[in-house]
N, C-alpha and C. Protein backbone atom coordinates (compact mmCIF):
# COMPACT_ATOMS: atom_id res chain seq x y z
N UNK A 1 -5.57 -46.03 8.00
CA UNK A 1 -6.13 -44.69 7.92
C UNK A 1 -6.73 -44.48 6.53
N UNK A 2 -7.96 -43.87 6.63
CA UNK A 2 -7.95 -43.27 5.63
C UNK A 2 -7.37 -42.63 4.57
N UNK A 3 -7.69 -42.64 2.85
CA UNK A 3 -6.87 -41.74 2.09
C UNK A 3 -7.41 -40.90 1.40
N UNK A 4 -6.42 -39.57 0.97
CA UNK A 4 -7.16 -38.53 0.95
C UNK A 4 -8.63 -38.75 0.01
N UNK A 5 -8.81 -39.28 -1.07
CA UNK A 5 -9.97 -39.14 -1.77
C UNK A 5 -10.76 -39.82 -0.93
N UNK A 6 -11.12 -40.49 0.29
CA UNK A 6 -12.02 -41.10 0.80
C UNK A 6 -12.53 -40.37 2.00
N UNK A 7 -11.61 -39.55 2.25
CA UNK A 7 -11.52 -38.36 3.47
C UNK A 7 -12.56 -37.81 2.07
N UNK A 8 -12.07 -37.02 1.42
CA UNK A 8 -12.83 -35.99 0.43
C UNK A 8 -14.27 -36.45 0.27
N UNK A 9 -14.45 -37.48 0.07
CA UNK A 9 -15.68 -38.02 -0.67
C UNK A 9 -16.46 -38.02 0.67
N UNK A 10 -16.03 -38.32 2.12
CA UNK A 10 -16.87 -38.26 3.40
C UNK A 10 -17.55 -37.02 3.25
N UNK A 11 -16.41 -36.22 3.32
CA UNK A 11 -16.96 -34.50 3.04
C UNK A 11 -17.95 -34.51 2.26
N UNK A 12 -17.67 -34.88 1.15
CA UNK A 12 -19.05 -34.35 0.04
C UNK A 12 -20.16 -35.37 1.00
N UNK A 13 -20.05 -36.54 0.94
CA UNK A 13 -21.27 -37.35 1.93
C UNK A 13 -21.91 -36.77 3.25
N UNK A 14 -21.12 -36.14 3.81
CA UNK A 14 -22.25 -35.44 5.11
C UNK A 14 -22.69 -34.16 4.55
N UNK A 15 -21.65 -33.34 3.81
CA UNK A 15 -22.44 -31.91 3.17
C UNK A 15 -23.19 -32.02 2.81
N UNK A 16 -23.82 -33.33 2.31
CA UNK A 16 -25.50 -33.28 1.46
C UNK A 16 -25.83 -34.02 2.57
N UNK A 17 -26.18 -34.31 3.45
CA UNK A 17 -26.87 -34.78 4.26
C UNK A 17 -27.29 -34.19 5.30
N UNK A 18 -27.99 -34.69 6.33
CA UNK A 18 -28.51 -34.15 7.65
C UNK A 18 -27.61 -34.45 8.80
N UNK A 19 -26.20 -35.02 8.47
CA UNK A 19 -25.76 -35.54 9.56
C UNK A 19 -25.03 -33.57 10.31
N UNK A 20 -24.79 -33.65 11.31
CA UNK A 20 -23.89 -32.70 11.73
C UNK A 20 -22.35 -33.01 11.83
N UNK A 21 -22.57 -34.36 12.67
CA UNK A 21 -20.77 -34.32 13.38
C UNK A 21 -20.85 -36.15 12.97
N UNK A 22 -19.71 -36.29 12.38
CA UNK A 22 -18.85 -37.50 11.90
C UNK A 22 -17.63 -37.82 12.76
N UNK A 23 -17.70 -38.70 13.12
CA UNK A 23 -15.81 -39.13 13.58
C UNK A 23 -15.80 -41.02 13.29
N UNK A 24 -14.58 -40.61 12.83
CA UNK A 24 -14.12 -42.04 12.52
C UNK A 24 -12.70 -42.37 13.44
N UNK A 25 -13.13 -43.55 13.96
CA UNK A 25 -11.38 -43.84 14.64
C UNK A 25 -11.17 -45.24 13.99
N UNK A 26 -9.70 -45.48 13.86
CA UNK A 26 -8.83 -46.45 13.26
C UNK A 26 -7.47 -46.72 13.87
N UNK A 27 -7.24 -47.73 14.66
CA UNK A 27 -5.81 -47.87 15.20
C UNK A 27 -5.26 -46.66 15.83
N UNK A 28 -5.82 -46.07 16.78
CA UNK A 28 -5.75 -44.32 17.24
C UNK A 28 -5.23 -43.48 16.79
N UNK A 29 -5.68 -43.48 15.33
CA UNK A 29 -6.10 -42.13 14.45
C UNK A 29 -7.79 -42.08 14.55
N UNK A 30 -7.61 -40.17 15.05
CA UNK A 30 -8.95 -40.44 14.46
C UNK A 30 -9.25 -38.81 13.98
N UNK A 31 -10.85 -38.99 13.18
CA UNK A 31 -11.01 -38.04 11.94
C UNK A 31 -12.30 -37.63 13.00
N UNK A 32 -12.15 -36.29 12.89
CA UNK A 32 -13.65 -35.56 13.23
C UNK A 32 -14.33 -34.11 12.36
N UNK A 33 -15.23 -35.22 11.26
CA UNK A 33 -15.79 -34.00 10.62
C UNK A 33 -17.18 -33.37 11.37
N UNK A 34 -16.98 -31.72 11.60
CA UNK A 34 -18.16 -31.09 11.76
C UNK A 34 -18.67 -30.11 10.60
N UNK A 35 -20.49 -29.68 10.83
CA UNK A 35 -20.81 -29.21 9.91
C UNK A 35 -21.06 -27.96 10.71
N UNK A 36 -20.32 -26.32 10.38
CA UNK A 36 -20.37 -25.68 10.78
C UNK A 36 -21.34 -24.39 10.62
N UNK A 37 -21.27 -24.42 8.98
CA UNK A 37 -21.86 -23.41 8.07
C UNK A 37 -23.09 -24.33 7.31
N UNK A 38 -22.70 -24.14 5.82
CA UNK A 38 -23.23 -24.82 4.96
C UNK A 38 -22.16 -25.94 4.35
N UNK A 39 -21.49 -25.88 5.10
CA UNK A 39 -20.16 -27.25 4.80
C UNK A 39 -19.41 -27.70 5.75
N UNK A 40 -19.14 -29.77 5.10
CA UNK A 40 -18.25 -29.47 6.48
C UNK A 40 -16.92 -29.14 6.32
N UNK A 41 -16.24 -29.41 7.83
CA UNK A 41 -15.05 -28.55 8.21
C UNK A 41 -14.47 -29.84 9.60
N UNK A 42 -12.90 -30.06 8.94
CA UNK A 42 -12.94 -31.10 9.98
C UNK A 42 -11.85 -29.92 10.71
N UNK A 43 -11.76 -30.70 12.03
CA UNK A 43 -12.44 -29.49 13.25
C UNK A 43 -10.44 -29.59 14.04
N UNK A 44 -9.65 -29.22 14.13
CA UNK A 44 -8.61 -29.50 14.71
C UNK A 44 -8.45 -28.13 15.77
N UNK A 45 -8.59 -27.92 17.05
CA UNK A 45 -8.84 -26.45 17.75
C UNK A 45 -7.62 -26.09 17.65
N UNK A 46 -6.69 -26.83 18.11
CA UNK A 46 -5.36 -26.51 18.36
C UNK A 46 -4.70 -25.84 17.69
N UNK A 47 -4.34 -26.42 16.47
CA UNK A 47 -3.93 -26.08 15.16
C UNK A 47 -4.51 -23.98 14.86
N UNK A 48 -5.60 -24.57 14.82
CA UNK A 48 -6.56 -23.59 14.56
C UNK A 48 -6.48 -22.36 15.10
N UNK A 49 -6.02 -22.57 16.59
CA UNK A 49 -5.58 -21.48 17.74
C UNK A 49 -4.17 -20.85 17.27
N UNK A 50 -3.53 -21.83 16.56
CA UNK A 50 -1.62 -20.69 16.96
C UNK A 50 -2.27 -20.45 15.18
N UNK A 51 -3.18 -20.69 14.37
CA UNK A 51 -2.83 -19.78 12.72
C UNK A 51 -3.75 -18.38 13.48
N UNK A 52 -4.72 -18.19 14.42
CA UNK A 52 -5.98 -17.40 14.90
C UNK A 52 -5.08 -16.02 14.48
N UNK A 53 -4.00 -15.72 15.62
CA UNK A 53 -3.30 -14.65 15.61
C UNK A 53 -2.91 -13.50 14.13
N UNK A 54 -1.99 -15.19 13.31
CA UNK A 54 -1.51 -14.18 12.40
C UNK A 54 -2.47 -14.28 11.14
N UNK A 55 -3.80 -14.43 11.37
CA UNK A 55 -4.45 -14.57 10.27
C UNK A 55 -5.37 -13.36 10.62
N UNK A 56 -5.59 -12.73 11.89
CA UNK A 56 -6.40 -11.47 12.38
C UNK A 56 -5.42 -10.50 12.08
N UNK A 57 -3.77 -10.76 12.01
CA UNK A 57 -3.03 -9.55 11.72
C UNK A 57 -3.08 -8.98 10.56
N UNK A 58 -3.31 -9.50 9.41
CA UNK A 58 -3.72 -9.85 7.97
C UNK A 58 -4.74 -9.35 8.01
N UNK A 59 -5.72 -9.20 8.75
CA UNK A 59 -7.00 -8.55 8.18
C UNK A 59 -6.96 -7.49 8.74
N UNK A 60 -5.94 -6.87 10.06
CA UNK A 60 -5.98 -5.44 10.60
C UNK A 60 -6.13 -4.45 9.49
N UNK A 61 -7.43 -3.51 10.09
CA UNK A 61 -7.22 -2.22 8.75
C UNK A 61 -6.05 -1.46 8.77
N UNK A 62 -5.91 -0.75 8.06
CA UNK A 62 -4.56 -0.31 7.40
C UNK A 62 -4.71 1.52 8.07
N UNK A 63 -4.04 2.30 8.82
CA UNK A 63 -3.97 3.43 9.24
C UNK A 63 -4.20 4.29 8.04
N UNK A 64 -4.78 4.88 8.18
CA UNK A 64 -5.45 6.13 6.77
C UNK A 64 -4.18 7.21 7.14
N UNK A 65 -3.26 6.86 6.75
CA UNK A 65 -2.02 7.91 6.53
C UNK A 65 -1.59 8.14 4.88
N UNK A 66 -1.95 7.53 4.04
CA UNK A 66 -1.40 7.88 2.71
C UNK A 66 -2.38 8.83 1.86
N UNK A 67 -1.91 9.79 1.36
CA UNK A 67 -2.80 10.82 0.72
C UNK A 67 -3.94 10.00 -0.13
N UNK A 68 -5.26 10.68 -0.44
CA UNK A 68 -5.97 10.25 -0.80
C UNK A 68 -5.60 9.50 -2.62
N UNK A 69 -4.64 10.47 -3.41
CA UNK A 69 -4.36 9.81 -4.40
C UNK A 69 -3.73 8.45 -4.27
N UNK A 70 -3.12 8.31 -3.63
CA UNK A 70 -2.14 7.11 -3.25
C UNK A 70 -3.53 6.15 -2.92
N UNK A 71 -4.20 6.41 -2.30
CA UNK A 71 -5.56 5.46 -1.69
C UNK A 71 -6.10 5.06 -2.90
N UNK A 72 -6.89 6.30 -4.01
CA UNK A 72 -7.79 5.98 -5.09
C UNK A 72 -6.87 4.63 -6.00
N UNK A 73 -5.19 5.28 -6.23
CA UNK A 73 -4.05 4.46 -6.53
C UNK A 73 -4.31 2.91 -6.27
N UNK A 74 -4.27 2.62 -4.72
CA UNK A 74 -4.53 1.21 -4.33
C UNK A 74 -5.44 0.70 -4.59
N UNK A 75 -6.46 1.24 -4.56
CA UNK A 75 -8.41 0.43 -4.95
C UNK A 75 -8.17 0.06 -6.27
N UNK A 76 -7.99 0.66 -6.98
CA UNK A 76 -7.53 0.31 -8.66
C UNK A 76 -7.19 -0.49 -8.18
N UNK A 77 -5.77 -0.94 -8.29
CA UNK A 77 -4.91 -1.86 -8.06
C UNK A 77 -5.27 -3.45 -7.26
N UNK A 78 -6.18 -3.13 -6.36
CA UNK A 78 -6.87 -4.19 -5.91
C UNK A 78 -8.13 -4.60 -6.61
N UNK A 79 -9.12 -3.98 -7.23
CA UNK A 79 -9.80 -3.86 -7.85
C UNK A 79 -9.61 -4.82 -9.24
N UNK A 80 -8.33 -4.65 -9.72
CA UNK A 80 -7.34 -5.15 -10.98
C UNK A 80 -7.16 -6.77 -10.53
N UNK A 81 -6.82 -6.71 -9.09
CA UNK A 81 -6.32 -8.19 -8.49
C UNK A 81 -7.66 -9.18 -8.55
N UNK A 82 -8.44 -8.20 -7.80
CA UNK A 82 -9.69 -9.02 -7.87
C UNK A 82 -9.88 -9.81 -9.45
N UNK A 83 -10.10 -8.95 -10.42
CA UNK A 83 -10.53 -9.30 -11.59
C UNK A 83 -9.87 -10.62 -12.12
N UNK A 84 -8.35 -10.20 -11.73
CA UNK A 84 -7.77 -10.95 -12.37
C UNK A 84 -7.71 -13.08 -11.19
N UNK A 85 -8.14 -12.24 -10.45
CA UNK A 85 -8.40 -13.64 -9.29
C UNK A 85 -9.36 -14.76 -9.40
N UNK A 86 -10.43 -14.01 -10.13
CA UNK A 86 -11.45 -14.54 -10.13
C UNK A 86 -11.48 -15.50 -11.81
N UNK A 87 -10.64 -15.14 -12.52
CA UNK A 87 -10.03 -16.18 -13.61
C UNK A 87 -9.07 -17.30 -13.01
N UNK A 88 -8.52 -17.23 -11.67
CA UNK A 88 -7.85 -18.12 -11.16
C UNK A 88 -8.65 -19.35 -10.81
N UNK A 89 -8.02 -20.19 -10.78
CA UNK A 89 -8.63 -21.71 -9.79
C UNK A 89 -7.77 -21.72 -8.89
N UNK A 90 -7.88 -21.68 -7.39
CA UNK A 90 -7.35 -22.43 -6.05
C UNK A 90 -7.29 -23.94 -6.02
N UNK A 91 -6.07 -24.43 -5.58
CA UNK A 91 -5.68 -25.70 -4.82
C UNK A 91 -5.91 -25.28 -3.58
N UNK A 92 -6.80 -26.07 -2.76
CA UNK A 92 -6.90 -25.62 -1.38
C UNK A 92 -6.16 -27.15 -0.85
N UNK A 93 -6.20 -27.14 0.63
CA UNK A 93 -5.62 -28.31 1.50
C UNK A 93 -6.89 -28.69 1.78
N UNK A 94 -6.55 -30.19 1.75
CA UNK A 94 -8.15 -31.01 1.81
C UNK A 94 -7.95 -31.10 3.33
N UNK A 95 -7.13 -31.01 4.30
CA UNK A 95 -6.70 -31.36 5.66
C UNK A 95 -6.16 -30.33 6.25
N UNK A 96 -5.95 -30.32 7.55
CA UNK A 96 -4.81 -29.92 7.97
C UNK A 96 -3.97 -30.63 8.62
N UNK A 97 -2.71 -29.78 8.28
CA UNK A 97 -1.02 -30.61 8.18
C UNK A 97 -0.21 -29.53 8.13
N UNK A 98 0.84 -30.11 7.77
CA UNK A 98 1.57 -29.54 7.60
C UNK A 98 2.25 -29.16 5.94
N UNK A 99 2.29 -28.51 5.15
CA UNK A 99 2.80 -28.08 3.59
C UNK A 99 4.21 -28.33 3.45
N UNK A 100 4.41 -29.30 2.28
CA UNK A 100 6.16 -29.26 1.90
C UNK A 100 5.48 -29.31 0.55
N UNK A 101 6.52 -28.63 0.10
CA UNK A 101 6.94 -28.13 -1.35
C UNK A 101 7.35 -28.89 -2.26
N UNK A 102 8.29 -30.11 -1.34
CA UNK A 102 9.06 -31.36 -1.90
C UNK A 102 8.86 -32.33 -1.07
N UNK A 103 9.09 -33.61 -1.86
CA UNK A 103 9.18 -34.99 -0.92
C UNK A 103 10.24 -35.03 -0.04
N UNK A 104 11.34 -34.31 -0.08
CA UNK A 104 12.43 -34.62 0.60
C UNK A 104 13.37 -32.98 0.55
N UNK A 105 14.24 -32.95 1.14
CA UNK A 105 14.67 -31.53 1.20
C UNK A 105 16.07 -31.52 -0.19
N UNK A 106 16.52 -32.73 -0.10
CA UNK A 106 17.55 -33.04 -1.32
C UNK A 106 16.53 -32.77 -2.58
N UNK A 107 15.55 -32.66 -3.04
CA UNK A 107 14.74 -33.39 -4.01
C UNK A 107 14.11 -31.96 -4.40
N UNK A 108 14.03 -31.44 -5.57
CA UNK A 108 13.63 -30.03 -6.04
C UNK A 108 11.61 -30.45 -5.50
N UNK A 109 11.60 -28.83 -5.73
CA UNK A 109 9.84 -28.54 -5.44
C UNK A 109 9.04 -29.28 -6.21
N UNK A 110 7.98 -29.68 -6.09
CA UNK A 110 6.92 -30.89 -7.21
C UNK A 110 6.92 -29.50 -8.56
N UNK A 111 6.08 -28.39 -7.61
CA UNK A 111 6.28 -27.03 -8.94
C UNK A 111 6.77 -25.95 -8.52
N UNK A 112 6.71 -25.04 -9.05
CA UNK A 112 7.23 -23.66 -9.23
C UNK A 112 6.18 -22.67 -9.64
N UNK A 113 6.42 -21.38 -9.57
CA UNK A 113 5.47 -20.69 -10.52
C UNK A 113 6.02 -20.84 -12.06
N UNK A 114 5.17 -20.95 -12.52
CA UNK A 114 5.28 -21.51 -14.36
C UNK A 114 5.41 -22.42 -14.69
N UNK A 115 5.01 -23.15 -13.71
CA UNK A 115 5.20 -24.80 -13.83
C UNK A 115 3.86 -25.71 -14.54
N UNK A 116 3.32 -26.10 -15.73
CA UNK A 116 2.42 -26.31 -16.10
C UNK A 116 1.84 -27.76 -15.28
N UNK A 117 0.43 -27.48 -14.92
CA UNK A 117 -0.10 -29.54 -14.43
C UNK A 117 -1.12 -29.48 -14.92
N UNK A 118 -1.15 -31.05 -14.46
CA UNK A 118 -2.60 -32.10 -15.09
C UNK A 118 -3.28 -32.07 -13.80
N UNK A 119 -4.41 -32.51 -14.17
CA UNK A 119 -5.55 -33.15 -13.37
C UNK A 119 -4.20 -34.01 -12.02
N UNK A 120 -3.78 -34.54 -12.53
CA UNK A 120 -3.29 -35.69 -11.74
C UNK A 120 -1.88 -35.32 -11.46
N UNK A 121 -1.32 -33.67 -11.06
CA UNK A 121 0.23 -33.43 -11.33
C UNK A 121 -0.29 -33.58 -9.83
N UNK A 122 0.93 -34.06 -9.23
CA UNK A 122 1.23 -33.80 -7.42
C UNK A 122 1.99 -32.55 -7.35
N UNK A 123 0.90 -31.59 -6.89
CA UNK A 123 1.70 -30.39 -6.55
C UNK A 123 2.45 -29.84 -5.10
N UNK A 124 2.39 -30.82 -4.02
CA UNK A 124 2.95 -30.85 -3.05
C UNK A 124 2.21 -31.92 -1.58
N UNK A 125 2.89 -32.03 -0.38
CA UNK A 125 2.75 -33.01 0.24
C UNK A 125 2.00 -32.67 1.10
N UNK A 126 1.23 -32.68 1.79
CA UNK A 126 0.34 -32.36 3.44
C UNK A 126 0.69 -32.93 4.34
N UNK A 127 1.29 -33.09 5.45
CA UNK A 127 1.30 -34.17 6.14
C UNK A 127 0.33 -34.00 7.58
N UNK A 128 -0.09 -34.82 7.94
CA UNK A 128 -1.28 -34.98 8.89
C UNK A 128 -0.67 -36.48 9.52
N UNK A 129 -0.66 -36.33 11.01
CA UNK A 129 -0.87 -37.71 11.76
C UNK A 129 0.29 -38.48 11.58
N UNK A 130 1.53 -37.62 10.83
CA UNK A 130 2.70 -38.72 10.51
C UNK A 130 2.29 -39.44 9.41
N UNK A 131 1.32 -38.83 8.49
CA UNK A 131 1.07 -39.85 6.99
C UNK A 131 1.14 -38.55 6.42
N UNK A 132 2.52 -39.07 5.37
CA UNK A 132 2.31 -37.77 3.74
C UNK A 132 1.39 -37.87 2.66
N UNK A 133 0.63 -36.92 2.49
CA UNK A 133 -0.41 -37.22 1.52
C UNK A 133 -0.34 -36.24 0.08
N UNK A 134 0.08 -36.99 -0.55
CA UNK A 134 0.39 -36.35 -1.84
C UNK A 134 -1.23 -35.28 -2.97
N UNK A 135 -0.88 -34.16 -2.16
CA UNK A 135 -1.98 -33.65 -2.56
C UNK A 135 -2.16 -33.05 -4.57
N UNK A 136 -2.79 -33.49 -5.33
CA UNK A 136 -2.98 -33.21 -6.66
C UNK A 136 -3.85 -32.53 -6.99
N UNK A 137 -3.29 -31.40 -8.30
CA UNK A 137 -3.65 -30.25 -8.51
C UNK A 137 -4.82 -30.11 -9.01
N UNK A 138 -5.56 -31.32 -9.85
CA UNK A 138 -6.89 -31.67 -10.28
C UNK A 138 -7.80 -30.51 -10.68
N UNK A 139 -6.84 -29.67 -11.51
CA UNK A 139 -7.45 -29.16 -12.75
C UNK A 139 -6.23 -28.76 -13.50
N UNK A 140 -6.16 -28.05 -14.86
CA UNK A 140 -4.73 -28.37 -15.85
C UNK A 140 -4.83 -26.63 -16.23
N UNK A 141 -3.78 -26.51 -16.00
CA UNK A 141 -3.43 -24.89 -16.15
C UNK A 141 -1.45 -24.63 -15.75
N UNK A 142 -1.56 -23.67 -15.16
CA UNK A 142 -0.21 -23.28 -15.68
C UNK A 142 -0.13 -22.66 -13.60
N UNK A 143 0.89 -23.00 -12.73
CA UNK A 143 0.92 -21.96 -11.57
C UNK A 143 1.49 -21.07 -11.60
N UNK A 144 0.59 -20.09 -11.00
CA UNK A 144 0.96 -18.32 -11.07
C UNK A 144 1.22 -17.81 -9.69
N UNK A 145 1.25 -18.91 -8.58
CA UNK A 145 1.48 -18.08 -7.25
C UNK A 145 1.26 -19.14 -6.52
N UNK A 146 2.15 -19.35 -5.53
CA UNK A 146 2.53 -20.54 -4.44
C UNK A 146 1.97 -19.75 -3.19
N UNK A 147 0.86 -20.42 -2.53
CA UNK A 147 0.04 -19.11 -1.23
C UNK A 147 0.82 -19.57 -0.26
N UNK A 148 1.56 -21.39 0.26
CA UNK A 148 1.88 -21.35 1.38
C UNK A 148 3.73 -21.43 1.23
N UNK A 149 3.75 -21.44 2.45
CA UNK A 149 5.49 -21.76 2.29
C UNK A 149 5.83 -22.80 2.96
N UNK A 150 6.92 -23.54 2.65
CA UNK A 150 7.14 -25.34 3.45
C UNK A 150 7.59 -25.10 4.50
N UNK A 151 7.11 -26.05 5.73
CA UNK A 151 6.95 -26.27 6.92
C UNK A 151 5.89 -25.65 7.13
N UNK A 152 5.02 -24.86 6.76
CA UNK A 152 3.89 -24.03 7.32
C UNK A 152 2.88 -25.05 7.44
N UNK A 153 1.99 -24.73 8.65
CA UNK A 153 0.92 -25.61 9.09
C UNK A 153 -0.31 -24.58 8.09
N UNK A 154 -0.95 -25.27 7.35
CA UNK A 154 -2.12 -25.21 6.74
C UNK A 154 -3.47 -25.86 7.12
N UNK A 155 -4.70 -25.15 7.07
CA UNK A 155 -5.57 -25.04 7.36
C UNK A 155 -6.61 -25.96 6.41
N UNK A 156 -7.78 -26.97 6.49
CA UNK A 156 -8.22 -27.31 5.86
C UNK A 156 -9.36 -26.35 4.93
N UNK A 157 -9.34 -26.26 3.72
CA UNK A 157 -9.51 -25.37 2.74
C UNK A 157 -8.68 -24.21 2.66
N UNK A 158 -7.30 -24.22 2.97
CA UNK A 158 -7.03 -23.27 2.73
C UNK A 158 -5.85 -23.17 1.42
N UNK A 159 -6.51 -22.58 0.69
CA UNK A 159 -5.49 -22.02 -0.68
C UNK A 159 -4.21 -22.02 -0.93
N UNK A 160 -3.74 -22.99 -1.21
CA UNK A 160 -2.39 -23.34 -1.23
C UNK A 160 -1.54 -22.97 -2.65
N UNK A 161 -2.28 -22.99 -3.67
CA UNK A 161 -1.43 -22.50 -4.97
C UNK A 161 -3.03 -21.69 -5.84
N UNK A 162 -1.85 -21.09 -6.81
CA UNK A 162 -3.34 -20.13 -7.80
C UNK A 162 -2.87 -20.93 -9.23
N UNK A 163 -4.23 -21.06 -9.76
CA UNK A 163 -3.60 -21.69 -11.31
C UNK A 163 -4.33 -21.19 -11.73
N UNK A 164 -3.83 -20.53 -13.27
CA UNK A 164 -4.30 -20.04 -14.52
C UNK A 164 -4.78 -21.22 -15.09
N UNK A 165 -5.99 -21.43 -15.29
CA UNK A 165 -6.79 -22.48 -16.06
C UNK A 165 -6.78 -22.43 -17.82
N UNK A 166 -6.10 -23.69 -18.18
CA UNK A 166 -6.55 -23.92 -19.70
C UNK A 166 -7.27 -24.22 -20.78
């Protein structure tokens, strides 16, 4: 099978290109990148179907029951998040898999929040297909917020830790 930087580097190889749809098979694994948007996106429906639910519950609007101060209150406050988000760098999941925190359940978390990494710190595992893929944080800052929780099935690009960049 493939490994993750060669998976990655496919990605960047069809995103600049004209291809649409990629699949690779190997000993029956197999990889299917599509180009959906302006990038690709490798394509798992299944997966994709049981996160659908609680990721539309998350975006339900919010019942206009709190007085308007309490409202002006929150926009600040999000407003503040934003700002401060957009100084963040995301670790996203180059795949989807499954997220552990640790190599083993005896064995403490790779990080924590306040946990400083390198380019090259392993900040946690993905697993896809029955292969663990030691995903690295590949930029050097300090973590300020862990997005998934272990055992959770994660989404390819999806935001898995926030780092304060140094």
């Amino acid at each position: 099978m493939l490994k993750i930087q060669e998976i990655r580097e496919l990605i960047k190889l069809i995103d600049q290109s004209s291809i649409d749809e990629f699949t690779y098979e190997n000993e029956g694994a197999k990889l299917l990148l599509k180009k959906s948007a302006p990038e690709a996106v490798i394509s798992h429906s299944v997966q994709a179907a049981a996160e659908a639910p609680s990721h539309a519950a998350a975006q339900a609007p919010q019942a206009p029951s709190a007085p308007q101060q309490d409202q002006a209150k929150h926009e600040e406050v999000q407003q503040s998040e934003t700002k401060q988000d957009e100084n963040l760098v995301k670790i996203t999941s180059p795949m989807v898999g499954t997220f552990y925190a640790a190599s083993s359940p005896e064995t403490g978390n790779y990080v924590e929040i306040g946990s400083k990494v390198k380019n090259d710190s392993v900040v946690c595992i993905v697993e896809a297909m029955k292969l663990f893929n030691e995903i690295e944080a590949e930029t050097k800052g300090e973590i300020v917020e862990i997005l998934a929780e272990n055992g959770q099935l994660v989404e390819y690009g999806q935001p898995l830790f926030l780092v304060k960049p140094e």
